[in-house]
Protein backbone atom coordinates (compact mmCIF):
# COMPACT_ATOMS: atom_id res chain seq x y z
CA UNK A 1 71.21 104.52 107.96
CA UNK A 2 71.65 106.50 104.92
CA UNK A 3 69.52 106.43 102.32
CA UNK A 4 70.33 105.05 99.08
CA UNK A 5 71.08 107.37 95.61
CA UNK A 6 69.22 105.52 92.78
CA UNK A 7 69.97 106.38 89.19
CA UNK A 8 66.79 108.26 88.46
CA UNK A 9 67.43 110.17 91.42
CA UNK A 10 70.78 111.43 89.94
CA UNK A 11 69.35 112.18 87.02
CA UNK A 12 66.22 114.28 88.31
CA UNK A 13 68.88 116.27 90.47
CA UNK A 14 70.88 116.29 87.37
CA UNK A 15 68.31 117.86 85.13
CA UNK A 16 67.34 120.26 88.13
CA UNK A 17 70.56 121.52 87.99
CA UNK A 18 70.72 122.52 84.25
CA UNK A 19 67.28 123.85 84.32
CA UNK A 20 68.51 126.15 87.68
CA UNK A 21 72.45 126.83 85.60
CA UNK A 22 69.93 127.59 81.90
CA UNK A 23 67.41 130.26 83.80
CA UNK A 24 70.39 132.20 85.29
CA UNK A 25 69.58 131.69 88.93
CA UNK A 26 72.71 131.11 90.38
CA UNK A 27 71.92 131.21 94.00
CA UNK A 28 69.81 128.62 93.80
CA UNK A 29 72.36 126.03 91.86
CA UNK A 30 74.80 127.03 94.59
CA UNK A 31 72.59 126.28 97.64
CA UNK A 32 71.70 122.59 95.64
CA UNK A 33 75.61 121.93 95.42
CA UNK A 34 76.77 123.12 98.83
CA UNK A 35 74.00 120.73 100.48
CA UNK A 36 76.09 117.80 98.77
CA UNK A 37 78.20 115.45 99.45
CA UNK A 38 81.46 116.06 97.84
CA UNK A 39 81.26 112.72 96.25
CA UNK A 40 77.78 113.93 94.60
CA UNK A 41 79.05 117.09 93.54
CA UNK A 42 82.20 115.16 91.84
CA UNK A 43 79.43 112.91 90.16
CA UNK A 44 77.54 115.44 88.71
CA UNK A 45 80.80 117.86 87.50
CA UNK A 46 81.33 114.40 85.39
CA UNK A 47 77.85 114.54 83.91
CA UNK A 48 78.11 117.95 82.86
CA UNK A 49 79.39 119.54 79.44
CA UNK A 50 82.55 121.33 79.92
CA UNK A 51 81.00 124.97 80.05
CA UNK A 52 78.55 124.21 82.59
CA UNK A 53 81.29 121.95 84.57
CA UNK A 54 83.01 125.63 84.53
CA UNK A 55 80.13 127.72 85.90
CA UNK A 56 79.43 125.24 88.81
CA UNK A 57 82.52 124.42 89.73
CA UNK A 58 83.08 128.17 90.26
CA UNK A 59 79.91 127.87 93.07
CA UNK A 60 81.86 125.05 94.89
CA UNK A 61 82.74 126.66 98.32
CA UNK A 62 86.60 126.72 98.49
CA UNK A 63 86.71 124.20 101.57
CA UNK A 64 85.03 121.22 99.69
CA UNK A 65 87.66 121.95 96.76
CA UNK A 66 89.68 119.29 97.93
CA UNK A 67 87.66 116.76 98.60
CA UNK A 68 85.64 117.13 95.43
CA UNK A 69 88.73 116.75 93.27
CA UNK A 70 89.90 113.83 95.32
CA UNK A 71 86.42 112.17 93.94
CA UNK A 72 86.93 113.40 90.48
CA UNK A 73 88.29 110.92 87.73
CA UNK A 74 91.77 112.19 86.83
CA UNK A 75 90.85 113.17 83.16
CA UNK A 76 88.30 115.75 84.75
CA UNK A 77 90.38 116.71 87.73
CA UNK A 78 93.49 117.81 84.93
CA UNK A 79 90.38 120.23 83.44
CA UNK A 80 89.53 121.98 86.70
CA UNK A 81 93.10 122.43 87.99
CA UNK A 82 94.15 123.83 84.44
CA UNK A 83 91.61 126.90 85.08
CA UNK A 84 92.86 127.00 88.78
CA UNK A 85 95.75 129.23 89.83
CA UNK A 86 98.54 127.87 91.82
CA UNK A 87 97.77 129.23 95.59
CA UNK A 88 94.23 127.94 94.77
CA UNK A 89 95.42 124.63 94.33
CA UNK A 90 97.64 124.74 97.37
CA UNK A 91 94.66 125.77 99.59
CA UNK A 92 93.11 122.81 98.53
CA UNK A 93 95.32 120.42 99.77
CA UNK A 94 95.09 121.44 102.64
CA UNK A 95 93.28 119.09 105.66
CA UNK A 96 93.75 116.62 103.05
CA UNK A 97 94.59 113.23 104.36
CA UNK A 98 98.23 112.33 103.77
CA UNK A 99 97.85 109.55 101.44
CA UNK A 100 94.87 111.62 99.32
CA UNK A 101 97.64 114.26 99.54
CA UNK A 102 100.37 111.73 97.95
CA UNK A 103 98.45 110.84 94.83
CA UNK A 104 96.65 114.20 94.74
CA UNK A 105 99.92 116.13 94.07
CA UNK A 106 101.63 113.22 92.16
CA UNK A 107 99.65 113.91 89.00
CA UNK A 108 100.28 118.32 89.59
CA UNK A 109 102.92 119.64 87.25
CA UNK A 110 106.55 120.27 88.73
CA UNK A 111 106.22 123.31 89.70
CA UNK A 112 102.83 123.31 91.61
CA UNK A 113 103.94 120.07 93.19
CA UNK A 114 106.95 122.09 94.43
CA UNK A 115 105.15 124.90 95.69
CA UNK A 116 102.23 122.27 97.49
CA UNK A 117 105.53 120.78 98.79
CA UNK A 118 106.87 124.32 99.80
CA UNK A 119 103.94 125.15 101.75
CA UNK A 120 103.35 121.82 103.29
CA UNK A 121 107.65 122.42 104.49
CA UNK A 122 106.47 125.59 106.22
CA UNK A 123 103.40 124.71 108.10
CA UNK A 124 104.36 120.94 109.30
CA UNK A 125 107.36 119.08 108.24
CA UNK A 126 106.60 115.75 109.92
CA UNK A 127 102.99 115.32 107.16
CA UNK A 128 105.71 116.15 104.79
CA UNK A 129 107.64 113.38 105.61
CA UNK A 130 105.14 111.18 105.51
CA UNK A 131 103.80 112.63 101.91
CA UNK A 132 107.01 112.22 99.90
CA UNK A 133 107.26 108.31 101.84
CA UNK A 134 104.16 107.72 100.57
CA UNK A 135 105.08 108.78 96.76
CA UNK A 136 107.99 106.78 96.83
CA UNK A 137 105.63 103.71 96.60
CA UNK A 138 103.73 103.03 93.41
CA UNK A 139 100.28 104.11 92.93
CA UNK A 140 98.30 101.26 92.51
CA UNK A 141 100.62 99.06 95.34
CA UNK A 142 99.94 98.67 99.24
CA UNK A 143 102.20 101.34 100.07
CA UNK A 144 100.36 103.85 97.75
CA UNK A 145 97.16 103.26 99.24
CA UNK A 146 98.30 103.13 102.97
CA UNK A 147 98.11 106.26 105.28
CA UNK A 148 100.68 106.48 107.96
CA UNK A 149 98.27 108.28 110.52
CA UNK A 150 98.64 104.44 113.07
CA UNK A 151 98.30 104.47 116.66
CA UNK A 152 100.59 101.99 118.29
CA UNK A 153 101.23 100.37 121.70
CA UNK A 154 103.42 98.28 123.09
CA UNK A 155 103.27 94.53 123.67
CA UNK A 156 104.04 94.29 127.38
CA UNK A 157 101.94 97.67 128.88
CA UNK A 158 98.46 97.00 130.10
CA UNK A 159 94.94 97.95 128.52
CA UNK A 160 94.29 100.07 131.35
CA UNK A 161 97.51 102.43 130.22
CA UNK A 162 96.36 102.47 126.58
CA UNK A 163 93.27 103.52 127.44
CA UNK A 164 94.78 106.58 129.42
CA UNK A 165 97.53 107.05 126.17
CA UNK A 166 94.35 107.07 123.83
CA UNK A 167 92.13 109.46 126.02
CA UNK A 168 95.69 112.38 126.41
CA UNK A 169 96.01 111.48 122.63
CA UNK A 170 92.54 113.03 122.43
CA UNK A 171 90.75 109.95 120.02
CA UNK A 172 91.63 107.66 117.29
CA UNK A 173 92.12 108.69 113.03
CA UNK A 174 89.35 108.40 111.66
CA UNK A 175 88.36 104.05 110.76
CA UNK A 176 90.24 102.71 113.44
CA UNK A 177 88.89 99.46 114.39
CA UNK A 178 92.38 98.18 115.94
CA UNK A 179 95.59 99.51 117.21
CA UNK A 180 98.83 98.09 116.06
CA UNK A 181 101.17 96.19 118.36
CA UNK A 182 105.07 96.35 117.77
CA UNK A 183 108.68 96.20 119.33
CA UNK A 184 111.15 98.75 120.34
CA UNK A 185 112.60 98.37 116.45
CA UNK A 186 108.66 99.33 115.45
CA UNK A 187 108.32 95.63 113.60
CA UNK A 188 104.44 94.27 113.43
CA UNK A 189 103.76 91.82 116.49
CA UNK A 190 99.58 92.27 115.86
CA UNK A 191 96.49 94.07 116.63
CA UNK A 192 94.63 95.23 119.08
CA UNK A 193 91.04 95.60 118.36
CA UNK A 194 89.22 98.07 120.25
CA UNK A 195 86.35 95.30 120.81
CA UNK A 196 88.98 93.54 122.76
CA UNK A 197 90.05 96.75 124.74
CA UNK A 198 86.75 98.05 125.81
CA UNK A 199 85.67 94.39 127.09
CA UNK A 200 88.79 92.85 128.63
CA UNK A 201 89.57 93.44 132.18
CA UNK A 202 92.21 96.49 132.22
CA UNK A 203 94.86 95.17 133.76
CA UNK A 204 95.44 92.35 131.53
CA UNK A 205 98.33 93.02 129.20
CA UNK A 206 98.52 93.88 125.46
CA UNK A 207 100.04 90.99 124.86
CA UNK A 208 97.49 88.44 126.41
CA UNK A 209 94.54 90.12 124.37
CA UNK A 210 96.30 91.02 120.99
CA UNK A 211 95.25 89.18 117.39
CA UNK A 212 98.84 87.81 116.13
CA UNK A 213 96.57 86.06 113.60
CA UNK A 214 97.11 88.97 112.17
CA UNK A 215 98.58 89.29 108.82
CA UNK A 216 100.38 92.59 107.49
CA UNK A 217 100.80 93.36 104.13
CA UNK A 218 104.04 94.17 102.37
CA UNK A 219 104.10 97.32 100.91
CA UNK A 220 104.89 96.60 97.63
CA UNK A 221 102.08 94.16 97.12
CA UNK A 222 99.86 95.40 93.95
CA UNK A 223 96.63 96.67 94.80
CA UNK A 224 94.59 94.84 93.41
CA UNK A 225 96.04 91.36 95.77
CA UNK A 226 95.33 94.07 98.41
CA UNK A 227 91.35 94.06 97.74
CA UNK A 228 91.53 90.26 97.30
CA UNK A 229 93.14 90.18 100.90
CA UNK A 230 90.13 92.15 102.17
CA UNK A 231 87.67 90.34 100.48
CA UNK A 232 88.63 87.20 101.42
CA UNK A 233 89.41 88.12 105.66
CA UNK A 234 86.67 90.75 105.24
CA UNK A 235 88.98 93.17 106.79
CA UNK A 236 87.90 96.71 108.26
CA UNK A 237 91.63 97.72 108.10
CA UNK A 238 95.34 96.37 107.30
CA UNK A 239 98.73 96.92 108.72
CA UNK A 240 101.41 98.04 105.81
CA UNK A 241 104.96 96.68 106.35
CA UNK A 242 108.63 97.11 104.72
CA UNK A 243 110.91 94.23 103.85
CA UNK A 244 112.29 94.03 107.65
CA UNK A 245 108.60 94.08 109.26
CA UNK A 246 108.52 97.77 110.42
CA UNK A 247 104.87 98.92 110.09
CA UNK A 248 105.23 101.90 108.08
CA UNK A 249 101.03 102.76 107.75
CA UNK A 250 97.57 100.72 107.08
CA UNK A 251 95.16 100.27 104.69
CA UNK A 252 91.61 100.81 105.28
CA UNK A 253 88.49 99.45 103.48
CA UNK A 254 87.24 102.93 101.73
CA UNK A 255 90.94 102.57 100.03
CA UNK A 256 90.16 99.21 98.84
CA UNK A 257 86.30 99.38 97.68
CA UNK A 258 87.63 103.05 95.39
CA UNK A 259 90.48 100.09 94.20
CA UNK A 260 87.49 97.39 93.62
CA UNK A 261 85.37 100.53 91.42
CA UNK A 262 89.06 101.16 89.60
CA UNK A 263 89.16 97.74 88.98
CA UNK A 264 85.70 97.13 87.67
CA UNK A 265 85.32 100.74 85.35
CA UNK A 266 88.99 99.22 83.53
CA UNK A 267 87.64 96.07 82.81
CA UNK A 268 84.55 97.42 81.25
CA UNK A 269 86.31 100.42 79.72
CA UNK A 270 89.27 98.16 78.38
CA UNK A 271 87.02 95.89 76.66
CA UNK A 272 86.10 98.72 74.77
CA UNK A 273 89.97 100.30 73.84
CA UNK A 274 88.47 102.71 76.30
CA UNK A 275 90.37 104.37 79.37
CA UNK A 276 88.52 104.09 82.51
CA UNK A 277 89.76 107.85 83.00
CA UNK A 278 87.92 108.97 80.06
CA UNK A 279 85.68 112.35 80.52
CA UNK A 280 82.31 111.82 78.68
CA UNK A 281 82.59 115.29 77.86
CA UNK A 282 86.12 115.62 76.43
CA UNK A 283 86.86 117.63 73.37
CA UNK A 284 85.44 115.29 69.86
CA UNK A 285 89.09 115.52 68.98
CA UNK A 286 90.56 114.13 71.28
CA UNK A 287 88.33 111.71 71.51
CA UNK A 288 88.27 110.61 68.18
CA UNK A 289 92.25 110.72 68.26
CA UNK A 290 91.74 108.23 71.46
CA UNK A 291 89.24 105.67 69.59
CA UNK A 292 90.88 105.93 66.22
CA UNK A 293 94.03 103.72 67.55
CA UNK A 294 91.57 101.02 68.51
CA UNK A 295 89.69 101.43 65.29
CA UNK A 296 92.99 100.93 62.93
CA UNK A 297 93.60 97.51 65.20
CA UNK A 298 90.11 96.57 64.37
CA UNK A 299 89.92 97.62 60.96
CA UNK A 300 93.64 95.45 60.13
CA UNK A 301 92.18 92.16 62.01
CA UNK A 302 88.78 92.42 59.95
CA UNK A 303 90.79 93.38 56.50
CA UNK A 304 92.75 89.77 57.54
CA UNK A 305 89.53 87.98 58.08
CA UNK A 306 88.00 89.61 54.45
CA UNK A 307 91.41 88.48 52.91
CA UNK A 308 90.24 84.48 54.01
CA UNK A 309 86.66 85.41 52.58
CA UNK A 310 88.19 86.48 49.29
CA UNK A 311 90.41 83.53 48.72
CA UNK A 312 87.13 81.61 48.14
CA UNK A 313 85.70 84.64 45.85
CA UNK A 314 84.81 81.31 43.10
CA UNK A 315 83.42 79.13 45.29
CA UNK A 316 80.93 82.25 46.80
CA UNK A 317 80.06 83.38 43.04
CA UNK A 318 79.00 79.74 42.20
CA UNK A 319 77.00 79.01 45.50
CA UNK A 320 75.58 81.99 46.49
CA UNK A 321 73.94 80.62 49.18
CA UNK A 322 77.47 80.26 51.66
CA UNK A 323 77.89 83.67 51.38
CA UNK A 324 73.85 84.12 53.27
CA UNK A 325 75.21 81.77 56.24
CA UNK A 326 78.56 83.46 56.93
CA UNK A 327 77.18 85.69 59.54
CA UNK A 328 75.67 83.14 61.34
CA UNK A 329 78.77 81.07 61.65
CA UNK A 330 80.79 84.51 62.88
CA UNK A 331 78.26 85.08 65.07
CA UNK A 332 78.15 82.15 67.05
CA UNK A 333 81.85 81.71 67.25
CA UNK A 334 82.47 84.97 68.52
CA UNK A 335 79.40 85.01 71.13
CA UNK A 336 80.81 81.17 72.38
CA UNK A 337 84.00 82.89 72.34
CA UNK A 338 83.14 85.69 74.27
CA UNK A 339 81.76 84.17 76.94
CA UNK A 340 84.73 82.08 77.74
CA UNK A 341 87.05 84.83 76.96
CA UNK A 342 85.00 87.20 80.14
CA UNK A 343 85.04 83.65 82.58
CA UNK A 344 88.74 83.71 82.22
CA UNK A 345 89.39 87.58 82.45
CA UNK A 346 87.68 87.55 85.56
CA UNK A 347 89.37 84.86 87.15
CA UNK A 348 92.72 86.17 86.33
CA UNK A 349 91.76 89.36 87.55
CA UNK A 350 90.58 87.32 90.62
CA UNK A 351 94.04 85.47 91.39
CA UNK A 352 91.82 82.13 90.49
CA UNK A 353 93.58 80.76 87.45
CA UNK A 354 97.15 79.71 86.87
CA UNK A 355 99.51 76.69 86.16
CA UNK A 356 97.76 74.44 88.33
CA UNK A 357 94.69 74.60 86.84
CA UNK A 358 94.98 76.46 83.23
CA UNK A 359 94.52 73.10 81.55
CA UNK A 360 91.68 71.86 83.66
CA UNK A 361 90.19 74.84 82.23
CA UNK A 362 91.36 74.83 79.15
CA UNK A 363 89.67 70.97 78.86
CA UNK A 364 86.21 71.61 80.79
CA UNK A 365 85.66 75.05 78.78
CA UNK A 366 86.64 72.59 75.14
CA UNK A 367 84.31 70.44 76.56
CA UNK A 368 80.97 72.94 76.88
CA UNK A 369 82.74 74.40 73.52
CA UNK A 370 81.70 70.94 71.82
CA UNK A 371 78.50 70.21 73.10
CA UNK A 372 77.06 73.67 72.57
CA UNK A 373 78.60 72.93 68.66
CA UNK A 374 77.02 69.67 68.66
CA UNK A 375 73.37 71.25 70.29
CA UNK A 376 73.44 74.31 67.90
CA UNK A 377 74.96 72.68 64.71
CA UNK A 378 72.07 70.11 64.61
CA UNK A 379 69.41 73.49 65.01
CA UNK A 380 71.49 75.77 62.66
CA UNK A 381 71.81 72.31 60.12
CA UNK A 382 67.98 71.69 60.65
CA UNK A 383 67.21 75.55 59.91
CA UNK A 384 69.24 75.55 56.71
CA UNK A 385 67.70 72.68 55.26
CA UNK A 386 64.30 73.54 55.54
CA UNK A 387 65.11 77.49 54.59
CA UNK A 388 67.48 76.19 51.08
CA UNK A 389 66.35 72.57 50.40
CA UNK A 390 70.39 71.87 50.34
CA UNK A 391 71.47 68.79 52.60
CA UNK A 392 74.72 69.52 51.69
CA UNK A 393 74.94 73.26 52.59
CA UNK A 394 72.95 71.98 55.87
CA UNK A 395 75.79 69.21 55.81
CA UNK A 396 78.77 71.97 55.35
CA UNK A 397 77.04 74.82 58.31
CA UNK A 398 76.77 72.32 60.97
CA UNK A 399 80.15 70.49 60.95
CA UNK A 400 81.79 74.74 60.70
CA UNK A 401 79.86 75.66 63.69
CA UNK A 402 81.38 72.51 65.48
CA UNK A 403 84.25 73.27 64.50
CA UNK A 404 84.16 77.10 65.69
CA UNK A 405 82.56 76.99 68.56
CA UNK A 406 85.39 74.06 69.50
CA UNK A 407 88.02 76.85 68.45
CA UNK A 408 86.14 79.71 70.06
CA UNK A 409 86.64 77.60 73.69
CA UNK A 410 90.23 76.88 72.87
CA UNK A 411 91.21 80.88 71.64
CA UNK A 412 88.80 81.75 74.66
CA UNK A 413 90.94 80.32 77.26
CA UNK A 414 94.34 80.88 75.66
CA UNK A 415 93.97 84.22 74.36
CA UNK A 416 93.99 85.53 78.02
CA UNK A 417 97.00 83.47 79.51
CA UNK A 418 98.91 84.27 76.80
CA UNK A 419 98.54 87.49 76.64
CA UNK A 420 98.52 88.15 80.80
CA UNK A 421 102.65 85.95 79.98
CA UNK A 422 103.26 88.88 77.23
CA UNK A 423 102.47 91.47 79.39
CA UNK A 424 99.52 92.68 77.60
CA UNK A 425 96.03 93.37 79.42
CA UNK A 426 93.89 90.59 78.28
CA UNK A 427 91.12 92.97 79.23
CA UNK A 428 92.58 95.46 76.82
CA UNK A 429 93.54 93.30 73.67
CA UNK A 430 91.51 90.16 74.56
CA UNK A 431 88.51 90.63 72.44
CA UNK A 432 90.13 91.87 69.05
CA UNK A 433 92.39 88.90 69.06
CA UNK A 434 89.87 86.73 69.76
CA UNK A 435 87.17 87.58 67.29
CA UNK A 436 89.74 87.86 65.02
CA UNK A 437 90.19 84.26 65.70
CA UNK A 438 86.82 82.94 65.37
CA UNK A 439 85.98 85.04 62.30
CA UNK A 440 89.04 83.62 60.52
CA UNK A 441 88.90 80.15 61.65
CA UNK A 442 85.15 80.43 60.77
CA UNK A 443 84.87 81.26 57.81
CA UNK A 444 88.13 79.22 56.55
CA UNK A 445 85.94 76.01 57.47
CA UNK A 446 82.66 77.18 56.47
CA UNK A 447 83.85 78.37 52.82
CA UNK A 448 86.88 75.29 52.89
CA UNK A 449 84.55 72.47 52.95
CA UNK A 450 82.06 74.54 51.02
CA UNK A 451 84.52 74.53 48.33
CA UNK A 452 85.19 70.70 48.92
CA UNK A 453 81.92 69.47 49.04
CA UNK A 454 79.82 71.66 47.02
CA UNK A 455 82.29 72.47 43.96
């Protein structure tokens, strides 16, 4: 079994590293990296400032190249191939798996892409083939993860011949747990798991031991159904169809958990205005150019809600005390909002929420909305009272927190749908509109019946 990587660990080989790279001692920083793992070396090249990202990528023996930029995140892998020369990207790519190869050279320029392409035409045409198939299909679909390297047998031949067709073929690709099983026209009839194979009796026929439980996947489904489809079967591997049921590749589950870690890093990121992509160590320009667009958005949506504050600019002069409690009555809204808002983010994200049951939700989450107001009105009321000696200020607090938390539920739910109908990543725009919402709604209560009650 191997042995897990915690964080600290990371970081003391992390700090080794610098210490080796700041004393001069290059010999030893290269020995460190070339006992890694390319996926460890690609970890710490993102943890390191951009001129000492330079100096060790330049120790990286040429054969891990490849795989290290494979593991990179794409903002970091544009930074090392800028300083790399064109034949040094084309060694690279080679040994590279075909579908690493088809979104490895997708993001090139033109005319490196053309001379990978060039190079790939002279030493095998048939992984050629398979590498501009593969970039036909959209990135982030079935087809775009699958790699066409299959073995497949026939329906009607027995085990016994399979197992001589496997030992000439000289093994398996690398995570095979099954073979595939079509027809003359090469259309999906099952699997073949190698379980099955290696305890059946060997003259029993494909077709008698097959799985036609089986379900392909059709190659333009998006990627992120395709890690749902795993999850759910917990699936080693996955045959890729077209539209007439030819297998044209598979999927296998190192494809889908880097899809799951895609999936998880945008989510996070998004809720930020940040790009998953994003190199720690990026230039403060461009950095700051990134953030500032999410900044203005912010910056307009609170200028709306200080626009509702300033309507009641009398009422706040006269009762000073309102203008203590706002906070409080943002706060809460936009927590209770918050929390409702990530519930249905992930369950869109999950495939678990749509017409069927979107106003189920919407009433259960209204539901918790109020009785959370009720709950924390009565403690916020309670507090106010005994901090201002005001019943009525006590009086006007409790019945706005009702009021936005109750709102907070509603904008928490419907935020997301609507904006998943517009087309808009709820992940992405989610939060501004929504705290927009609460603040807003919030305060127009709060400093509304202020105005009514108190005036």
């Amino acid at each position: 079994m191997m042995a897990v990587e915690y964080p600290e660990h990371r970081l003391t080989r992390l700090q080794a590293l610098r210490d080796a790279l700041y004393s001069g001692r290059l010999r030893p920083v290269q020995r460190m990296i070339n006992a890694l793992h390319p996926a460890e070396i690609a970890s710490l090249l993102e943890s390191l400032p951009a001129d000492e990202r330079a100096a060790v990528w330049e120790l990286v023996i040429p054969d891990d190249e490849g795989d290290v930029l494979l593991e990179l995140n794409d903002e970091v892998r544009a930074s090392l191939l800028r300083g790399m020369d064109e034949n040094e990207i084309v060694a690279a790519t080679d040994g590279m798996a075909v579908d690493d190869l088809a979104d490895f050279i997708g993001d090139l320029p033109e005319a490196v892409t053309q001379q990978v392409l060039r190079s790939m035409d002279q030493q095998d045409r048939d992984r050629l083939a398979d590498v501009i198939q593969l970039m036909a299909y959209p990135e982030d679909s079935a087809g775009g993860l699958m790699n066409t390297d299959t073995v497949t047998v026939r329906p009607d031949v027995t085990l016994e011949v399979v197992m001589r067709y496997i030992r000439q073929r000289g093994g398996l690709p690398d995570k095979t747990d099954a073979l595939f099983v079509v027809n003359r026209q090469d259309q999906f009839l099952g699997c073949l798991h190698l379980t099955r194979l290696l305890a059946e009796d060997d003259q029993m026929s494909v077709a008698e031991v097959m799985d036609t439980d089986s379900r392909p996947i059709a190659a333009d489904t998006a990627a992120s159904e395709v890690a749902k489809r795993f999850e759910d079967r917990d699936l080693l591997s996955a045959a890729v169809i077209d539209p007439a049921g030819r297998l044209l590749g598979r999927i296998t589950i190192d494809d889908v958990v880097d899809v799951i870690r895609e999936i998880g890093e945008h989510s996070l990121m998004s809720m930020a205005g940040l790009d998953e992509d994003e190199d720690m160590f990026a230039p403060v320009a461009a950095s700051a150019r990134r953030r500032a667009v999410w900044l203005g958005v912010n910056l307009a949506t609170a200028f709306l809600a200080a626009w509702v504050v300033g309507l009641f600019e009398a009422t706040l002069e006269k009762v000073v005390v309102l203008a203590v409690l706002l906070p409080v009555v943002a706060s809460m809204g936009g927590i209770a909002g918050s929390q409702t808002l990530t519930l249905i983010i992930r369950g869109l994200a999950l495939g678990q929420i749509g017409r069927s049951n979107a106003r189920l939700l919407l009433l259960k989450e209204v539901l918790v909305g109020l009785l959370n107001g009720l709950m924390w009105a009565s403690v916020v009321a309670v507090a106010t009272y005994l901090w201002f000696r005001d019943w009525q200020v006590a009086v006007v607090i409790g019945i706005a927190m009702i009021a936005n938390l109750f709102v907070a539920a509603l904008a928490g739910v419907g935020v997301p749908l609507l904006l998943q109908r517009l087309r808009v990543d709820p992940a992405l725009a989610g939060g501004v509109v929504l705290t927009t919402v609460t603040d807003v709604v919030g305060f127009l209560v709060f400093l509304g019946l202020g105005t009514l009650i108190l005036i």
